[in-house]
Protein backbone atom coordinates (compact mmCIF):
# COMPACT_ATOMS: atom_id res chain seq x y z
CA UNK A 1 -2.08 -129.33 -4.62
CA UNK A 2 -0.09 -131.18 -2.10
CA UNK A 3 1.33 -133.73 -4.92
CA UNK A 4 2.34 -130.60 -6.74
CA UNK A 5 4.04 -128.89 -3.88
CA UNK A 6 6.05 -132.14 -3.53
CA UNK A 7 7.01 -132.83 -7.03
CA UNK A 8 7.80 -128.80 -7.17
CA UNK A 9 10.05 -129.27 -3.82
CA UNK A 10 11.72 -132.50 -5.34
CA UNK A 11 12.79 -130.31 -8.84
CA UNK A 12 13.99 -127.80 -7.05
CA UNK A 13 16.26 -129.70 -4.95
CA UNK A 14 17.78 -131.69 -8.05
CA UNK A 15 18.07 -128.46 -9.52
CA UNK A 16 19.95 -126.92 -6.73
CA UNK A 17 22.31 -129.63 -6.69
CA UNK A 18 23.60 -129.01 -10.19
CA UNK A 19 25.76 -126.24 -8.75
CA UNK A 20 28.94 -126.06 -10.67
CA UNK A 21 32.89 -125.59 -10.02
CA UNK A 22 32.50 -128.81 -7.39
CA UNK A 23 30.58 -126.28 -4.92
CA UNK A 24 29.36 -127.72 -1.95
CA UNK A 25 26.02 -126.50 -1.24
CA UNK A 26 26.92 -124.68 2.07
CA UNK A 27 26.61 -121.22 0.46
CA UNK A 28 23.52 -120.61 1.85
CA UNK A 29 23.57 -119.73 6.04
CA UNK A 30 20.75 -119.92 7.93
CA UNK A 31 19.88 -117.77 11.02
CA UNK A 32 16.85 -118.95 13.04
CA UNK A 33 16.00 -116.04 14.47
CA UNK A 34 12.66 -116.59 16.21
CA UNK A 35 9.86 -119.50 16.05
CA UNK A 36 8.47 -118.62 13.30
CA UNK A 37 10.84 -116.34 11.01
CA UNK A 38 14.51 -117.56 9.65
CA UNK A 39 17.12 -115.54 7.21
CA UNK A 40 18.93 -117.42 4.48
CA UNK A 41 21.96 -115.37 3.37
CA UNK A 42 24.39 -116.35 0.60
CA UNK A 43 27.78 -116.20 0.95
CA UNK A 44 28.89 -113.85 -1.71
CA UNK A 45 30.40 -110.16 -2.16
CA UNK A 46 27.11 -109.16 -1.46
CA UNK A 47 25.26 -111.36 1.35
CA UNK A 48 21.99 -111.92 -0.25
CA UNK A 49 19.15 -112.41 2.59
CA UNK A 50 16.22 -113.91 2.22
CA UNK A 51 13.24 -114.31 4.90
CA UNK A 52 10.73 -117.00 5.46
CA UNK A 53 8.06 -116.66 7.90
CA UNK A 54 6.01 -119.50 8.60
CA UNK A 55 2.44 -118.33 9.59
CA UNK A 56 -1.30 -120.26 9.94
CA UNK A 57 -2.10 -120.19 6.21
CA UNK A 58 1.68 -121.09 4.99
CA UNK A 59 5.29 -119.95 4.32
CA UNK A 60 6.06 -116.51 3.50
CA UNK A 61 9.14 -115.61 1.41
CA UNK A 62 10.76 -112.06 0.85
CA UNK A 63 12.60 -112.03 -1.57
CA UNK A 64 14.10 -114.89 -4.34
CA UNK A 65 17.93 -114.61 -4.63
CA UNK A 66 19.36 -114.02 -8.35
CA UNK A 67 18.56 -117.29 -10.50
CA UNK A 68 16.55 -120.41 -10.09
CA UNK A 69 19.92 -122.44 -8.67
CA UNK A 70 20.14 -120.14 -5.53
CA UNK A 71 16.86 -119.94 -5.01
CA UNK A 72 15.94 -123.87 -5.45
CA UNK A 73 18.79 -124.12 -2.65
CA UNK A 74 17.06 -122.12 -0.25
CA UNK A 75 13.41 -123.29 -1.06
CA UNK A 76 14.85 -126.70 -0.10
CA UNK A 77 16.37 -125.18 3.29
CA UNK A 78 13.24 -123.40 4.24
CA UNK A 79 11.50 -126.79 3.87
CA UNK A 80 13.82 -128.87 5.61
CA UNK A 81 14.31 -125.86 8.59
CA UNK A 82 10.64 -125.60 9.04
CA UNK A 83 9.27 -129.31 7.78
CA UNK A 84 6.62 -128.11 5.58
CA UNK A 85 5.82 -126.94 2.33
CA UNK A 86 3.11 -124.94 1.94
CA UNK A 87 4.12 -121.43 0.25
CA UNK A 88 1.63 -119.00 0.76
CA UNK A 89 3.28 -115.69 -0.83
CA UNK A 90 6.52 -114.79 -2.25
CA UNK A 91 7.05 -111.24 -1.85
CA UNK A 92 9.84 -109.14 -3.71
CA UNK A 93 11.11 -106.07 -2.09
CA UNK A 94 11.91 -104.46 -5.97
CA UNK A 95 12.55 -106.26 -9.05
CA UNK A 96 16.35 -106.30 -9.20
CA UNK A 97 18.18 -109.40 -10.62
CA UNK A 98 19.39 -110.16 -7.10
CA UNK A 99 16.13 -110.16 -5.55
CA UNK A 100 13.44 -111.54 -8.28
CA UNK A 101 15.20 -113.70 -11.05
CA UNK A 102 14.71 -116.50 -8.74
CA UNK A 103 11.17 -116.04 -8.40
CA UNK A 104 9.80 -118.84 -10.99
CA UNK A 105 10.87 -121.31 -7.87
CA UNK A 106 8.12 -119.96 -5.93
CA UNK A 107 5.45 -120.26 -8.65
CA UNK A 108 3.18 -122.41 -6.41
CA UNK A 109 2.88 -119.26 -4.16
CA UNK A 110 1.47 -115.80 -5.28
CA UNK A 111 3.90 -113.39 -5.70
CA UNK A 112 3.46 -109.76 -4.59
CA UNK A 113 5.31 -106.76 -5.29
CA UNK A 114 4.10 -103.18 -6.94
CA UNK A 115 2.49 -102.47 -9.55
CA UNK A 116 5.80 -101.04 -11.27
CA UNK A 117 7.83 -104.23 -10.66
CA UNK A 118 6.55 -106.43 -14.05
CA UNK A 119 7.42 -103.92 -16.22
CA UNK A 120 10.81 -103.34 -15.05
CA UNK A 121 11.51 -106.72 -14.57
CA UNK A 122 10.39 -107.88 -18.34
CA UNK A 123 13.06 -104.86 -19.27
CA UNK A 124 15.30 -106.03 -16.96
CA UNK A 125 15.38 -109.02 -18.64
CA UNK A 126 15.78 -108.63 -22.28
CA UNK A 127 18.96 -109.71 -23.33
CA UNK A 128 19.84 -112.37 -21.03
CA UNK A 129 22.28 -113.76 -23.46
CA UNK A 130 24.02 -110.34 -23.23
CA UNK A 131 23.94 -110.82 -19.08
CA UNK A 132 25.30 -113.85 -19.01
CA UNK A 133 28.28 -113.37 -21.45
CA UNK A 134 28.81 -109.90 -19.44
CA UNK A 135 29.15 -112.22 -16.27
CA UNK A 136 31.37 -114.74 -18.01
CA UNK A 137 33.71 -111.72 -18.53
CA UNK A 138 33.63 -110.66 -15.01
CA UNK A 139 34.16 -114.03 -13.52
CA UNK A 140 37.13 -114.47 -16.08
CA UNK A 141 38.75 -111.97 -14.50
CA UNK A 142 38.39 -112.31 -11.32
CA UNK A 143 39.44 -115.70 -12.36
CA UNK A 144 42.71 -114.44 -13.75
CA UNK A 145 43.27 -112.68 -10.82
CA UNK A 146 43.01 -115.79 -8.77
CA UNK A 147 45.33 -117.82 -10.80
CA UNK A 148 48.05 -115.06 -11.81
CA UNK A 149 48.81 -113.85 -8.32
CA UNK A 150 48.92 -114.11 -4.30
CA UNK A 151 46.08 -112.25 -3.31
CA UNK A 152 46.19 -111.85 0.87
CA UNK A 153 43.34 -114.37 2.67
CA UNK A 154 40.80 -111.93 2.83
CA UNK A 155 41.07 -110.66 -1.15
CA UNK A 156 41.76 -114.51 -2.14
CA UNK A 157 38.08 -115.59 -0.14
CA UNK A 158 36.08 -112.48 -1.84
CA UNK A 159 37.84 -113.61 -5.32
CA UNK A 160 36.08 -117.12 -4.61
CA UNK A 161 33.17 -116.26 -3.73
CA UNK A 162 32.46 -113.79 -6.19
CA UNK A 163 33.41 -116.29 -8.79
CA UNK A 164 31.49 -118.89 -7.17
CA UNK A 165 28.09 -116.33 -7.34
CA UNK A 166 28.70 -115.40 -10.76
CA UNK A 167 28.82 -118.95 -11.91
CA UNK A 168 25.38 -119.84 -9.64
CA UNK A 169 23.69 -117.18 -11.58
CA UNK A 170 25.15 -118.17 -15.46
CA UNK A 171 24.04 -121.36 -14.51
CA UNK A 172 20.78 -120.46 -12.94
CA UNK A 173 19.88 -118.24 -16.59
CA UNK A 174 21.45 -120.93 -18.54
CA UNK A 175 18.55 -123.33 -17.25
CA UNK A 176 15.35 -122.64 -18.25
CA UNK A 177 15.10 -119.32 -16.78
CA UNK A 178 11.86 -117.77 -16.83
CA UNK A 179 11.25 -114.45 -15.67
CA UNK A 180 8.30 -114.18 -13.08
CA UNK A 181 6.39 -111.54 -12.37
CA UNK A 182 3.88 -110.67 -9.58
CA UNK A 183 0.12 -112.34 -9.48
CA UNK A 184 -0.71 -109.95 -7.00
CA UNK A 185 0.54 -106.22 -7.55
CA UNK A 186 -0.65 -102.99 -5.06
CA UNK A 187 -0.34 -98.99 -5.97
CA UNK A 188 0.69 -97.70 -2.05
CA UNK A 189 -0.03 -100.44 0.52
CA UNK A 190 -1.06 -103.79 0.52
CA UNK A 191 -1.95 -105.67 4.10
CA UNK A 192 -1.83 -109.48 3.96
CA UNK A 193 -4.18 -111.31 6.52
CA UNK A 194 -2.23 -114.59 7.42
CA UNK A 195 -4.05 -115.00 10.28
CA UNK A 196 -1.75 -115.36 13.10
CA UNK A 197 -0.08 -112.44 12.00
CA UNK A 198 -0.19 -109.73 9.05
CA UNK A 199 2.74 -108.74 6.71
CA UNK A 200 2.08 -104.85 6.07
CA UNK A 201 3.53 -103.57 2.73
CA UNK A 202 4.18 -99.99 1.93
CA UNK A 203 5.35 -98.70 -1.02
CA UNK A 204 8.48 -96.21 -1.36
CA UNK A 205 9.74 -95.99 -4.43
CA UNK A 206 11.16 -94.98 -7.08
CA UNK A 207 14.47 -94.45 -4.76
CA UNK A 208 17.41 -97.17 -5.28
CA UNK A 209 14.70 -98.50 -8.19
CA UNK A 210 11.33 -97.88 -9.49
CA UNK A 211 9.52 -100.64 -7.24
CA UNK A 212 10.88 -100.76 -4.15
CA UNK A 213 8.78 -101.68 -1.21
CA UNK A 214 9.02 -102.05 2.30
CA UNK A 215 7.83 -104.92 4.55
CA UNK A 216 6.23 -104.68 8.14
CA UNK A 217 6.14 -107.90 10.45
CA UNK A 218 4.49 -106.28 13.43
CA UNK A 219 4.03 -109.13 15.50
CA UNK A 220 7.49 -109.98 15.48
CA UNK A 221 9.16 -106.62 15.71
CA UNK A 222 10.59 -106.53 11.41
CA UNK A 223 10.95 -104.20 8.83
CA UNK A 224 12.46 -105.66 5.31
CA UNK A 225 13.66 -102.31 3.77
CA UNK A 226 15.38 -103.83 0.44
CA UNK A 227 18.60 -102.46 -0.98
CA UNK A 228 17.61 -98.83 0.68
CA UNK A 229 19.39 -98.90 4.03
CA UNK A 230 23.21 -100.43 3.47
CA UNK A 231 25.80 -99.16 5.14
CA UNK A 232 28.37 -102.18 4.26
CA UNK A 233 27.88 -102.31 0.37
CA UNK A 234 28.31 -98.64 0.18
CA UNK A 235 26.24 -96.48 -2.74
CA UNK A 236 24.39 -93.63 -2.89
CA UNK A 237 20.71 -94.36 -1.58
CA UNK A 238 18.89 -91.92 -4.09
CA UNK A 239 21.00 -91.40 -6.87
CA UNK A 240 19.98 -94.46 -9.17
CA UNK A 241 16.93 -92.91 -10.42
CA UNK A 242 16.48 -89.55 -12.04
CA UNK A 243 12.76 -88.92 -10.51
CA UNK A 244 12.55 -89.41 -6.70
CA UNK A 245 9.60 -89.32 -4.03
CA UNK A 246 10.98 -88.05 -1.12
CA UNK A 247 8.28 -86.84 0.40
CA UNK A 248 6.55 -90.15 0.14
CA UNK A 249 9.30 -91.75 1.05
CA UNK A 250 10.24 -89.70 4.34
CA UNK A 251 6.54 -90.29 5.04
CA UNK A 252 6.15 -93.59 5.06
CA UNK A 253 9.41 -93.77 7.44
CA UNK A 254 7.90 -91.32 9.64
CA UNK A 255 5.09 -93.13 9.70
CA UNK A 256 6.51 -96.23 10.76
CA UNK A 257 8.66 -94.94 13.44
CA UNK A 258 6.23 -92.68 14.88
CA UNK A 259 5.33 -95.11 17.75
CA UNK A 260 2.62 -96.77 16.13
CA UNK A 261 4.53 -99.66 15.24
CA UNK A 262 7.12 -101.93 17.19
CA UNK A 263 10.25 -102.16 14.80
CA UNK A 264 12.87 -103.79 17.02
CA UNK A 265 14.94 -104.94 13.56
CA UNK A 266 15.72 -103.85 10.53
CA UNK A 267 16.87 -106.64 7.65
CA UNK A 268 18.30 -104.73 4.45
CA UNK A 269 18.33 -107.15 1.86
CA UNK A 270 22.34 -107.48 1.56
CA UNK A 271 24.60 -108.12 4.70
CA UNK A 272 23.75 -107.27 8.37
CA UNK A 273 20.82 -106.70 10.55
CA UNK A 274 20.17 -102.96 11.59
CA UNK A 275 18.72 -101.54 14.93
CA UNK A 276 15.83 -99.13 15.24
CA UNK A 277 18.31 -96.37 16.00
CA UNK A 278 20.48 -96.67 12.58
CA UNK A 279 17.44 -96.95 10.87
CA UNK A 280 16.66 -93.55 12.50
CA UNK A 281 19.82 -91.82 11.99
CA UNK A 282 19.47 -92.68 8.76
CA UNK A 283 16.27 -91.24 7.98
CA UNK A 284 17.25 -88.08 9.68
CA UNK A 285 20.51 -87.52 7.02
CA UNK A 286 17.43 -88.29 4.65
CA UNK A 287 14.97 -85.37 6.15
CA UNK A 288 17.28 -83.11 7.11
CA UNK A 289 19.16 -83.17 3.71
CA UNK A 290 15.98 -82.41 1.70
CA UNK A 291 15.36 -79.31 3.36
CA UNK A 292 18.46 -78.16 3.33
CA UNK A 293 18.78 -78.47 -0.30
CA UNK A 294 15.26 -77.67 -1.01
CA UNK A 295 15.63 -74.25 1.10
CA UNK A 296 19.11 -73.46 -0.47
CA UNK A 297 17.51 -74.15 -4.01
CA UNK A 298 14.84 -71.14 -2.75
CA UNK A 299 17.73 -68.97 -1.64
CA UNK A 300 19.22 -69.26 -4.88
CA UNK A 301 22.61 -70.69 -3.56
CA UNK A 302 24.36 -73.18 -6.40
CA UNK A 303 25.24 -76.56 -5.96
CA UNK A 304 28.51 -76.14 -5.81
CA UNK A 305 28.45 -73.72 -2.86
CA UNK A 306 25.97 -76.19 -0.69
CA UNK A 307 28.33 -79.17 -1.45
CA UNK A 308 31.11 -77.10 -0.39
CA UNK A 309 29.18 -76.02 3.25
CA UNK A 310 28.11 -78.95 3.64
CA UNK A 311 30.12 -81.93 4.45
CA UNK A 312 28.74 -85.07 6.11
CA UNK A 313 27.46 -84.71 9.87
CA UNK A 314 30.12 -86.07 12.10
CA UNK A 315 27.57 -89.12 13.47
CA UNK A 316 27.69 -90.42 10.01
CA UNK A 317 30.99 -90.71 9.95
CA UNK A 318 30.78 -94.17 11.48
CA UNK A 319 31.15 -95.57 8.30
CA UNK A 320 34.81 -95.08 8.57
CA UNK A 321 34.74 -98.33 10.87
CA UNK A 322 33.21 -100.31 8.27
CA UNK A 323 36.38 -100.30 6.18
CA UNK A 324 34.76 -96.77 3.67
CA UNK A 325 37.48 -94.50 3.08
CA UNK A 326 37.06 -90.38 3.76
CA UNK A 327 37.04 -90.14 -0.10
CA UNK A 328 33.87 -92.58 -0.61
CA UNK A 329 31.96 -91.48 2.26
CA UNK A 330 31.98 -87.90 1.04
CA UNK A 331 31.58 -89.04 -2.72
CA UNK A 332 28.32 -90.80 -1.24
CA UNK A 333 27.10 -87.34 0.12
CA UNK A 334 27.83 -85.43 -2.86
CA UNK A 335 25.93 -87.91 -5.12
CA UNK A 336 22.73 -87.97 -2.90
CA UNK A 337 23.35 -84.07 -2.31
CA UNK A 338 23.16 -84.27 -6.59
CA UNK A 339 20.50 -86.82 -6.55
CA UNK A 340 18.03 -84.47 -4.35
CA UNK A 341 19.10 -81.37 -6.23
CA UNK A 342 17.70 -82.50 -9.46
CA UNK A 343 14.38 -83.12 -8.08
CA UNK A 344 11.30 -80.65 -8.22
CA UNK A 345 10.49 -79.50 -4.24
């Protein structure tokens, strides 16, 4: 097993390497953030982060990046930040191409994620001749825009690395790509045993996607919520599916932030780290929101007049200072507001 591990850490690395466009492999950031836990984020339009944990019975990985190039990179950083080798699990957060199509990296490992994640993925998956000539488009473009004009510094850095991501992840489904789903799969929660510590999972979905999960790290104060909780790549939380579980999803938040846990940080999947107290805000727009619509649904008030009474709470309005304008932040209201109306209460 050993000799594997090593032969498996040596392909990945040549693989990595292979990047295209003359890209030196500093993409990928690290962030040692404790003794045993370190976040590997990509530098793209959307900040990718990945977390290893290194525990008694081996490395744990959450989440895989979009395509085996990016996520051969960071294998090879985890190895070389911690000096050993021994993946234990992989763990996806949901099945989305930026999350999972990296995943046949981590093959040595077992990979968790719910029981709703192969399916999705395998459809997900398809036509990845049609993804990757959809991509080529998009990086043409963006391309074109580079080339043809004087973007300012901050427009002409996204423009490269956006066309520097898309051309990882042609590359990465160009080569071999093999999608790779879960070996170990749970229905609500799953508790892994790693002996100096234990990863609790909890499913939430479907919300942003059918599978998503959250991750508990009690011992060192985590949560991994996934693409759920982003307040810097700004979208609706709830209105990407068409059947929700609120109630299952507002209890498993108020079950982890009822004091029986220690959550001192919150790690979304894309861009920065979140406090305890966002994460609360946020899950009070979510509660609070539900009943309102749910009791002006009873009261036999339209749509149209709730959207109208009610704007955004003032607190939330924060998001002003992360460059959304007043138009997107109430388009983001309205869309959950729509989101939660269609559901049964």
């Amino acid at each position: 097993m050993k000799l594997l591990t090593g032969i498996l850490t040596l392909l990945f690395s040549i693989i990595a390497s292979s990047t295209t466009l003359g890209q030196s492999e500093d993409y990928i950031t690290v962030n040692r953030i404790s003794d045993r836990v370190a976040v590997f984020t990509e530098k793209s339009s959307i900040n990718n982060n990945v977390i290893a944990i290194q525990t008694q019975k081996g490395i744990v990985v959450i989440d895989a990046m979009c395509s085996p190039i990016t996520a051969g990179r960071v294998r090879e950083l985890i190895v070389q930040e911690f000096n050993r080798s021994d993946f234990a699990y992989l763990i996806n957060t949901h099945h989305d191409f930026d999350h999972a199509w990296g995943n046949q990296v981590f093959s040595d490992a077992e990979i968790v994620g719910h029981t709703s994640f192969e399916e999705a993925l395998l459809k997900s998956t398809r036509d990845i001749d049609g993804t990757i000539e959809s991509n080529k488009k998009h990086r043409q473009k963006h391309i074109d825009e580079l080339e043809n004009s004087n973007p300012d510094s901050a427009r002409k850095k996204y423009l490269q690395e956006y066309i520097a991501f898309r051309t990882r992840f042609i590359d990465g489904l160009s080569k071999d790509f093999k999608p790779t789903p879960p070996t170990i799969t749970f229905e609500d929660t799953l508790t892994l045993d790693l002996e100096d510590i234990r990863i609790k999972l909890f499913y939430v979905g479907p919300a942003h996607s059918v599978s998503d999960i959250f991750i508990l790290v009690e011992e060192e104060g985590l949560l991994m919520t996934g693409d759920i909780f982003m307040d810097r790549l700004f979208y609706p939380m709830f209105a990407l599916k068409d059947t929700l579980n609120v109630p299952n999803f507002l209890n498993v938040l108020n079950t982890l932030l009822d004091g029986k846990y220690t959550i001192k940080t919150v790690i979304p999947a894309h861009k920065e780290f979140w406090d305890r107290k966002k994460l609360i805000l946020w899950r009070d727009y979510i509660a609070n929101l539900w009943e309102s619509v749910n009791k002006a649904k009873q009261q036999g008030i339209t749509i149209s007049e709730f959207i109208d009474s009610n704007p955004i709470k003032e607190k939330y309005l924060y998001l002003k200072e992360l460059g959304h304008s007043d138009k997107g932040i109430q388009n983001f209201h309205k869309k959950n507001i729509k989101a939660f109306w269609k559901q049964r209460s």
